[in-house]
N, C-alpha and C. Protein backbone atom coordinates (compact mmCIF):
# COMPACT_ATOMS: atom_id res chain seq x y z
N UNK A 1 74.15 77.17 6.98
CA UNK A 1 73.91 75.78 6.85
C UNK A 1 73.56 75.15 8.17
N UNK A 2 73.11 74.12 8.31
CA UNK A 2 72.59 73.18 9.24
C UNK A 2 73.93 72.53 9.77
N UNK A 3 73.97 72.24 10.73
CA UNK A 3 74.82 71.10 11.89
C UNK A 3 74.49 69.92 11.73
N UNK A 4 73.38 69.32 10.86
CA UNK A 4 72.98 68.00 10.95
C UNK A 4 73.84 67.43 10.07
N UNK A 5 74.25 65.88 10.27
CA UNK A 5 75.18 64.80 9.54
C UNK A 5 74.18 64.14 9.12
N UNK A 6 74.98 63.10 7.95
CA UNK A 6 73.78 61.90 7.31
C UNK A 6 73.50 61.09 8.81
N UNK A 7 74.21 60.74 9.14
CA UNK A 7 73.44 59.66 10.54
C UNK A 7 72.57 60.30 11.31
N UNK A 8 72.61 62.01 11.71
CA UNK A 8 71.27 62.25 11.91
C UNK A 8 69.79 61.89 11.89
N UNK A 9 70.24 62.37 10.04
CA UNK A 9 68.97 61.99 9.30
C UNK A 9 68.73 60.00 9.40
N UNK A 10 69.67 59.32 9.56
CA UNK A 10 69.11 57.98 9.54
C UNK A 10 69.11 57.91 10.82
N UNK A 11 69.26 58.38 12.02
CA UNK A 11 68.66 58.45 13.15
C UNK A 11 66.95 58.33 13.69
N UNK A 12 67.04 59.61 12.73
CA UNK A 12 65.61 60.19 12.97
C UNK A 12 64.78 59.72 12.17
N UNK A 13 65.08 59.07 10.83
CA UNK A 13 64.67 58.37 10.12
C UNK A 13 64.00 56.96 10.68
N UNK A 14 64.83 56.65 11.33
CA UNK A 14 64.29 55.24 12.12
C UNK A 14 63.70 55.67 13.02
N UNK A 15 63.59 56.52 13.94
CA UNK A 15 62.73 56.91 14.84
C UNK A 15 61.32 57.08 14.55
N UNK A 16 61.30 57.56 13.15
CA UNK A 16 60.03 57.74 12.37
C UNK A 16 59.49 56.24 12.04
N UNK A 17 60.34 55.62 12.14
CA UNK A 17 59.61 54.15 10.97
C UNK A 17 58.86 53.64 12.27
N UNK A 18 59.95 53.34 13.34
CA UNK A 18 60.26 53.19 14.70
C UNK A 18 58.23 53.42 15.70
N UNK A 19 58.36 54.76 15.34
CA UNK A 19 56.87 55.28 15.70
C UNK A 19 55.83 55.08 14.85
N UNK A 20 56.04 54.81 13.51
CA UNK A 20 54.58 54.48 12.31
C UNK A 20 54.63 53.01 12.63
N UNK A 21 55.69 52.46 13.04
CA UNK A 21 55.44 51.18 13.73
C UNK A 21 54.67 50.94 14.57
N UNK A 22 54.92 51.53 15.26
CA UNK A 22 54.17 51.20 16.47
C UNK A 22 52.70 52.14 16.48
N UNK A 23 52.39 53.36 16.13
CA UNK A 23 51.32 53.03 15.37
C UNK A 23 50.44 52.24 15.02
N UNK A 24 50.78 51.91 13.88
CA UNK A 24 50.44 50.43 13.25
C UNK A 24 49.95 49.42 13.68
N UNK A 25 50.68 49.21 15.11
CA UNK A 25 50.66 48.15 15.73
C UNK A 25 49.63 48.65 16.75
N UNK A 26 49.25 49.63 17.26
CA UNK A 26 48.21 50.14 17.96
C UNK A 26 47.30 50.33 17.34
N UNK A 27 46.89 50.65 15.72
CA UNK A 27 45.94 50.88 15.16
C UNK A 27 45.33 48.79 14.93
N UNK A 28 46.18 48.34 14.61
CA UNK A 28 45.57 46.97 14.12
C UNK A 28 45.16 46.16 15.69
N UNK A 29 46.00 46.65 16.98
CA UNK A 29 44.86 45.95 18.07
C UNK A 29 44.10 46.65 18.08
N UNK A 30 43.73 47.84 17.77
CA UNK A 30 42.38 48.45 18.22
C UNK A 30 41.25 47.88 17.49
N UNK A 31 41.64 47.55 16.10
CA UNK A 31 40.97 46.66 14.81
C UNK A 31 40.72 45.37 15.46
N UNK A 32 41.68 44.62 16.47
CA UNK A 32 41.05 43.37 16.66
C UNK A 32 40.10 43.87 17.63
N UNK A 33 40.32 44.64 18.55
CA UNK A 33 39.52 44.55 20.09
C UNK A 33 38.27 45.09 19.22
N UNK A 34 38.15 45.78 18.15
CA UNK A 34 36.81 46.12 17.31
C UNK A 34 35.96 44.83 17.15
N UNK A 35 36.93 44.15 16.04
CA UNK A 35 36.12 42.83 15.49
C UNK A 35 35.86 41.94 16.50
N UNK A 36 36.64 42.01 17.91
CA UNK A 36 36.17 40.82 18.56
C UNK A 36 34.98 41.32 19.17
N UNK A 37 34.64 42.90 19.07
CA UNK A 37 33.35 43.54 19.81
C UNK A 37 32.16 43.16 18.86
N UNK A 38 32.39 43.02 18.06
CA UNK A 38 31.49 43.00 16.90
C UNK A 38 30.85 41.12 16.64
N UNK A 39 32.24 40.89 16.62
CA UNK A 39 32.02 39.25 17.17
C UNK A 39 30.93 38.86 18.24
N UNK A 40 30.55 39.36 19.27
CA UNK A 40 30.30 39.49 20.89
C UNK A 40 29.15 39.83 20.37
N UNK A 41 28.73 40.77 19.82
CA UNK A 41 27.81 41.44 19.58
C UNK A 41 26.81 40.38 19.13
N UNK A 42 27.69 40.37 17.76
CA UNK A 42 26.88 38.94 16.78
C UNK A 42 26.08 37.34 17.49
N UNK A 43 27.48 37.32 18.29
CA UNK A 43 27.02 36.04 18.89
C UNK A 43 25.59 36.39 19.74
N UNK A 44 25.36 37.30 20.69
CA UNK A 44 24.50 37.77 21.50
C UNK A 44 23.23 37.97 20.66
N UNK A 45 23.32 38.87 19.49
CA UNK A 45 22.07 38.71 18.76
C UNK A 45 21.30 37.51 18.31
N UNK A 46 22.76 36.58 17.66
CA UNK A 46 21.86 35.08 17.23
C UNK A 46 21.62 34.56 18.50
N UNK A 47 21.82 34.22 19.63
CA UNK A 47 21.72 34.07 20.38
C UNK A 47 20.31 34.17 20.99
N UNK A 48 19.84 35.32 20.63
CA UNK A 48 18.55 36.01 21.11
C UNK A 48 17.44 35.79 20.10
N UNK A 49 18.03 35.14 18.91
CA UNK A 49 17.16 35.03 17.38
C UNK A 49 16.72 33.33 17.65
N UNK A 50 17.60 32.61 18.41
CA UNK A 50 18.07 31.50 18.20
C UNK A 50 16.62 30.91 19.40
N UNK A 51 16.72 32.02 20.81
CA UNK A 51 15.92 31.89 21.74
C UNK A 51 14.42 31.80 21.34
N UNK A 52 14.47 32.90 20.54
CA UNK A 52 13.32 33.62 19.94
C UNK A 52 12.62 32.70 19.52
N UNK A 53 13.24 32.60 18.52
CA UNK A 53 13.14 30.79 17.84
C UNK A 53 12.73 29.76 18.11
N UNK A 54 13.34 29.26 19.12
CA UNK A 54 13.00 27.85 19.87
C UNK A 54 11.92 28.21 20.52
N UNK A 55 11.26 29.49 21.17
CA UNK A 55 10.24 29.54 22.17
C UNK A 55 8.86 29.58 21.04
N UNK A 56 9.38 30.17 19.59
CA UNK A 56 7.99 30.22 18.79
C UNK A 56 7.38 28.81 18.08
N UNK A 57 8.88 27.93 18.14
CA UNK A 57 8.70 26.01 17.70
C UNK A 57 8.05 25.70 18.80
N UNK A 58 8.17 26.19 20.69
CA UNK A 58 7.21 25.09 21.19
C UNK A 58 5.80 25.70 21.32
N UNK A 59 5.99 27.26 21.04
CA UNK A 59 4.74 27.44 21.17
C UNK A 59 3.54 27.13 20.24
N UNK A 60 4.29 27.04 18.80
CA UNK A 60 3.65 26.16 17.85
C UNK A 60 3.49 24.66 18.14
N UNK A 61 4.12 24.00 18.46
CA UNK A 61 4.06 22.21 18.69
C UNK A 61 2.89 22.49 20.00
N UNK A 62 2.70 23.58 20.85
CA UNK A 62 2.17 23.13 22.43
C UNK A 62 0.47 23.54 21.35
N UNK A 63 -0.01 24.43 20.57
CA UNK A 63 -1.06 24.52 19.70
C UNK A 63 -1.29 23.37 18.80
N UNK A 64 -0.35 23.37 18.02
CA UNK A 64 -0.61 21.95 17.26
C UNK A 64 -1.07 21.06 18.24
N UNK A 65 -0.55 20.69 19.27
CA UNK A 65 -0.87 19.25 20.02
C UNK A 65 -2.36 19.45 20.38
N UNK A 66 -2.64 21.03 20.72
CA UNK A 66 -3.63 21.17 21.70
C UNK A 66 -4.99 20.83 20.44
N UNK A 67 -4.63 21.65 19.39
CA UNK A 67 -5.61 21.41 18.56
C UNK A 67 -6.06 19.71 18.14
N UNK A 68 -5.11 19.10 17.65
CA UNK A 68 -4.83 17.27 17.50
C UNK A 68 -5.71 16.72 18.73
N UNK A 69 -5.43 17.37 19.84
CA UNK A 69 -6.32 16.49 21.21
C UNK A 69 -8.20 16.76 20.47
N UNK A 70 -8.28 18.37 20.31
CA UNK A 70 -9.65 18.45 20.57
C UNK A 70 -10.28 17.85 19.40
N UNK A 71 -9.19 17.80 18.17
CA UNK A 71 -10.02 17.13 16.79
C UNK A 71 -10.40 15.72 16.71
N UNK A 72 -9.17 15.12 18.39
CA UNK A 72 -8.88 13.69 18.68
C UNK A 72 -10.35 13.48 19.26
N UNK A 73 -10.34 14.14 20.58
CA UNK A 73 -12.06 14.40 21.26
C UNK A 73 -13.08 13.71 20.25
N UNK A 74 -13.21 15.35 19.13
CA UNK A 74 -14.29 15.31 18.33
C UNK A 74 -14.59 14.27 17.74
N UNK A 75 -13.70 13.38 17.02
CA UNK A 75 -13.95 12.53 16.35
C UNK A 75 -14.18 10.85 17.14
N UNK A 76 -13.93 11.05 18.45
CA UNK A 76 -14.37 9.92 19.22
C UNK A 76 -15.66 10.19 19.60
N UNK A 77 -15.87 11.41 19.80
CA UNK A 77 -17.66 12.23 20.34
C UNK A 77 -18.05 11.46 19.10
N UNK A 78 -18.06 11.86 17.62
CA UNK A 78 -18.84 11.93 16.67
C UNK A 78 -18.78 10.26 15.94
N UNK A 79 -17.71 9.36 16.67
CA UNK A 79 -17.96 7.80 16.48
C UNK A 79 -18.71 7.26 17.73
N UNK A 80 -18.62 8.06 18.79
CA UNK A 80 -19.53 7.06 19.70
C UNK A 80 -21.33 7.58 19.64
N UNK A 81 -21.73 8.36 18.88
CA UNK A 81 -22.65 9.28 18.83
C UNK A 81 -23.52 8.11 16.92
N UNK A 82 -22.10 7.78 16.30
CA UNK A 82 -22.78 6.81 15.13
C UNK A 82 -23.08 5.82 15.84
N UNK A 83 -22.16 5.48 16.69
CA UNK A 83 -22.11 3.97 17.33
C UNK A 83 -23.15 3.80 17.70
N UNK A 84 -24.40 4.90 18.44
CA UNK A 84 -25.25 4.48 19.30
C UNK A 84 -26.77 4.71 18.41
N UNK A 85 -26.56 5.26 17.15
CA UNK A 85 -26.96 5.26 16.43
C UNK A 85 -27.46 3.95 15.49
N UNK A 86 -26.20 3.35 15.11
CA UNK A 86 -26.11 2.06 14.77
C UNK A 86 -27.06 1.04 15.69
N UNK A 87 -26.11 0.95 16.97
CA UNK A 87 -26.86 0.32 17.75
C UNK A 87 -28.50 -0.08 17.83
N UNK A 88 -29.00 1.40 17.73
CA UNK A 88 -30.15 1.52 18.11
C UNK A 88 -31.24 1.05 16.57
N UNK A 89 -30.32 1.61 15.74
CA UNK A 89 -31.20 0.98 14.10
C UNK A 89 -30.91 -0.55 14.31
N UNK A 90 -30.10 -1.39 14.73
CA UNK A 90 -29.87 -2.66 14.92
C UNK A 90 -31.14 -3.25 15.78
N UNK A 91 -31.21 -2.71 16.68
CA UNK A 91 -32.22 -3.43 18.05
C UNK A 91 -33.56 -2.79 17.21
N UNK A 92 -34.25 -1.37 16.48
CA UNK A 92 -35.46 -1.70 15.84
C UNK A 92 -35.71 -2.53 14.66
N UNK A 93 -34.08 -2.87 14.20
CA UNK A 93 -34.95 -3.46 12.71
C UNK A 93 -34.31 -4.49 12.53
N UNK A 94 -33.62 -6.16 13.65
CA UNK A 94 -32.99 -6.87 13.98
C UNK A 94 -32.77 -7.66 12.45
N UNK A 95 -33.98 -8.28 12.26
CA UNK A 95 -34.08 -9.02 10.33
C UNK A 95 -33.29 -8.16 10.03
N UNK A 96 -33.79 -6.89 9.44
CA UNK A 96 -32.82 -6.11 8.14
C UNK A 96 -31.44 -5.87 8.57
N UNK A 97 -31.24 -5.57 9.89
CA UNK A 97 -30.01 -5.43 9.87
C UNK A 97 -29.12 -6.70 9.57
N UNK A 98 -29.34 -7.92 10.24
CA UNK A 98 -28.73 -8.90 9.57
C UNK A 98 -28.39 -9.72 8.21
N UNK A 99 -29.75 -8.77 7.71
CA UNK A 99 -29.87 -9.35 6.57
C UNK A 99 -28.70 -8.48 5.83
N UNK A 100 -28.80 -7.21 5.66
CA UNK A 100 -27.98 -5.92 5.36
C UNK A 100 -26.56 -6.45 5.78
N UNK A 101 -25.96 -7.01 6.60
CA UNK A 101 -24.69 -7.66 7.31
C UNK A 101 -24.35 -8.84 6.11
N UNK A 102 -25.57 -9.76 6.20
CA UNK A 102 -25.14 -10.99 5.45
C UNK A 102 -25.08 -10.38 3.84
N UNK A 103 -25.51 -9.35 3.30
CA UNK A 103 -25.76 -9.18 1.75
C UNK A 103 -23.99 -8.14 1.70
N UNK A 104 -23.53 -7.55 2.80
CA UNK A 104 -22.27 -6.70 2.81
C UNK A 104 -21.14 -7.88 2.81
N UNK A 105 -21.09 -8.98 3.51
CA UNK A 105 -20.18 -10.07 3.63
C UNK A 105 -19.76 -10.63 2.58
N UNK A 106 -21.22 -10.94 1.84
CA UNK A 106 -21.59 -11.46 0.47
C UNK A 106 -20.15 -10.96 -0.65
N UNK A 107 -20.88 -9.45 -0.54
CA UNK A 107 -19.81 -8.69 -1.51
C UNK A 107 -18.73 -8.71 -1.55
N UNK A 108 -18.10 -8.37 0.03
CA UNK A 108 -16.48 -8.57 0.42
C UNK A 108 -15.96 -9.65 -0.05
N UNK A 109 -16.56 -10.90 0.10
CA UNK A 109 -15.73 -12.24 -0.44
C UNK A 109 -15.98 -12.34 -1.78
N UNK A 110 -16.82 -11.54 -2.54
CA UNK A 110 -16.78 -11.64 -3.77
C UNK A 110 -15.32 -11.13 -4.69
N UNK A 111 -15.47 -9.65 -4.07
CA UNK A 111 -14.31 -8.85 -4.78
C UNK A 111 -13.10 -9.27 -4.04
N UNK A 112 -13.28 -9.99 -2.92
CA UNK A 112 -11.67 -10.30 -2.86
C UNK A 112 -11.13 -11.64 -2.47
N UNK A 113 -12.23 -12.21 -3.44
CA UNK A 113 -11.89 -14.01 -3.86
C UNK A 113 -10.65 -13.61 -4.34
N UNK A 114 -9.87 -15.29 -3.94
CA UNK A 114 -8.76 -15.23 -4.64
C UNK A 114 -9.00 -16.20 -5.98
């Protein structure tokens, strides 16, 4: 037979719980120092999505604008280009054009008599 007593066994018994304890307790910080790596991680990626991001909004707004200027251009080119157009049908055909002025006036106060 064995030499061992019951308090032995609840000796060693707790020694066991004692060590799956602590265990335990080493396995679940290793679980946080994981998730907080993973955390770190995450943040750093959006981070870099987030950069990504903002540099492709101004590089879109700095195109948009650029395009808006030249359509802005064009369409002042292509009113001062009627303008001189106008002009110039005005000074050859002075009667008709006034006349053409007074028969357009005509109309306006017609349709928007009160």
């Amino acid at each position: 037979m064995s030499d061992s007593t019951p308090s032995d066994f609840s000796q060693s018994g707790k020694a066991e719980a004692h060590k799956a304890e602590g265990d335990l307790e080493s396995q679940v910080a290793k679980l946080r120092e994981d998730v907080a790596q993973v955390v770190e991680t995450l943040k750093t990626i959006a981070g870099g999505r987030a950069d990504d991001a903002r540099s492709q909004a101004f590089a879109l707004r700095d195109e948009v604008r650029d395009r808006g200027e030249r359509y802005f251009r064009q369409a002042q080119e292509t009113a001062g280009e009627f303008e001189e157009q106008v002009s110039e049908r005005v000074r050859a055909e002075p009667i008709k054009s006034v006349l053409i002025a007074a028969a357009v006036g005509y109309l306006y106060a017609r349709l928007f008599k009160n």
